[in-house]
Protein backbone atom coordinates (compact mmCIF):
# COMPACT_ATOMS: atom_id res chain seq x y z
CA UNK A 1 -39.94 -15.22 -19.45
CA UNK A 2 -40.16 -15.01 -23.26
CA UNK A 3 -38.75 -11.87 -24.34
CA UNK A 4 -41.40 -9.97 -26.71
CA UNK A 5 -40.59 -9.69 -30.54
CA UNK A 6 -41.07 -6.55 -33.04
CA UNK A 7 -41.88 -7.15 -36.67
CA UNK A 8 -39.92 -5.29 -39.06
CA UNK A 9 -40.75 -5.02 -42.72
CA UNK A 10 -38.22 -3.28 -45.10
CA UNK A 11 -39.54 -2.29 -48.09
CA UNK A 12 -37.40 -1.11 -50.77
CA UNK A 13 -38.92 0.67 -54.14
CA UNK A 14 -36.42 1.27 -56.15
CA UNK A 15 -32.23 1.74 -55.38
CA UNK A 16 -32.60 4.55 -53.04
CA UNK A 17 -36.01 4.70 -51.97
CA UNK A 18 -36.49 2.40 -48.93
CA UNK A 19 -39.21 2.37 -45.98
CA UNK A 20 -38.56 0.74 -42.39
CA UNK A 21 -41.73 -0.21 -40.37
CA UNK A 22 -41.51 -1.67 -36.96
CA UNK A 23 -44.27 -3.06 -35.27
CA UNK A 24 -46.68 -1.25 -38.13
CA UNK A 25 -45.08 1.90 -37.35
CA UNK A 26 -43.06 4.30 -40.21
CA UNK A 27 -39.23 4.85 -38.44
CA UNK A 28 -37.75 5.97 -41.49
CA UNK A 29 -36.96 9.35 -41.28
CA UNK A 30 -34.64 8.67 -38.23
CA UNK A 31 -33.20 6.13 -39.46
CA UNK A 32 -29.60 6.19 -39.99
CA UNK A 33 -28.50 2.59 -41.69
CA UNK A 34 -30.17 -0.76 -41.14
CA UNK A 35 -28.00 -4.20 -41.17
CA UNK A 36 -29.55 -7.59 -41.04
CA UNK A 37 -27.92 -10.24 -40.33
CA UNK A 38 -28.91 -14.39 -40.26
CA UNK A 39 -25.56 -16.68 -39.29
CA UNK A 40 -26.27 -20.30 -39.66
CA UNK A 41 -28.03 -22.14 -36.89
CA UNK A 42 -29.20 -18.38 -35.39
CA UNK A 43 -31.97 -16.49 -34.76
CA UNK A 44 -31.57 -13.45 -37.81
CA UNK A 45 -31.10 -10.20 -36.28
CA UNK A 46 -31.86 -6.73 -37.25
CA UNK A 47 -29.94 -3.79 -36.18
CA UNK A 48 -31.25 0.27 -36.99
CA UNK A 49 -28.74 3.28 -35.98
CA UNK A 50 -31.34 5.56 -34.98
CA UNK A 51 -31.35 9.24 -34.82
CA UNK A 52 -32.83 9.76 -31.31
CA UNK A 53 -33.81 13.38 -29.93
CA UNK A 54 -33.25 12.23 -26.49
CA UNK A 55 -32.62 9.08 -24.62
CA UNK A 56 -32.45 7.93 -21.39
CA UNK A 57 -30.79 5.07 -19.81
CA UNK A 58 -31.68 3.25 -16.24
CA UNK A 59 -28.91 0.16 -15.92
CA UNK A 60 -27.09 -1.75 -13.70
CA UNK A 61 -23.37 -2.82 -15.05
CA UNK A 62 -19.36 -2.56 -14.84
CA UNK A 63 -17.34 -0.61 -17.17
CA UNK A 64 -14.47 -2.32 -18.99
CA UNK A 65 -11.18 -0.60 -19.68
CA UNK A 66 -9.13 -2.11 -22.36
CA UNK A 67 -5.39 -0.58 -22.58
CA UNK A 68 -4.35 0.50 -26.26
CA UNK A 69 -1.38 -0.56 -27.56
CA UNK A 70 1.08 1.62 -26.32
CA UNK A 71 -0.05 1.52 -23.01
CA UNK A 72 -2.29 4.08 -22.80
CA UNK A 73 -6.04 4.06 -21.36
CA UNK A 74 -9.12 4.17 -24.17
CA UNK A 75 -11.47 6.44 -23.18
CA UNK A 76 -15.34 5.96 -24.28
C-alpha cells in the first residue's frame, strides 16, 4: 500500500517572516523549526518540531538501551 503524501509549501517574505502550510492548512504558529533535507538519489524530506497541546501514541515496539561511556545506563 502506497503511503499517502502531504504537500508542504514554505513561504518566506522577508528574513524573519516565514509561513508553513501543510496540506493547504496554516501550522505556523506551532511551529518550532523546519529542516528540509534532499540527499542524492532520495526522496527530499521535510521535518517540523511541532508545539503539540497533547498527543497520544498507540504502538507496538522494543526499547533500546545503549550504555554511556562509563558504564552507566542512558535513560530517555
Amino acid at each position: 500500500m502506497e503511503q499517502k503524501k502531504s504537500k508542504f509549501e514554505i513561504i518566506t517574505k522577508d528574513a524573519v517572516d516565514t509561513t508553513i502550510l501543510m496540506n493547504g492548512q496554516d501550522i505556523t504558529e506551532n511551529a518550532l523549526s523546519v529542516t528540509f533535507k534532499h540527499a542524492a538519489g532520495e526522496v527530499p524530506t521535510v521535518t517540523i518540531e511541532y508545539l503539540a497541546d497533547e498527543c497520544t501514541i498507540h504502538t507496538l515496539g522494543e526499547l533500546i538501551v545503549k550504555k554511556r561511556k562509563g558504564g552507566e545506563n542512558s535513560e530517555g
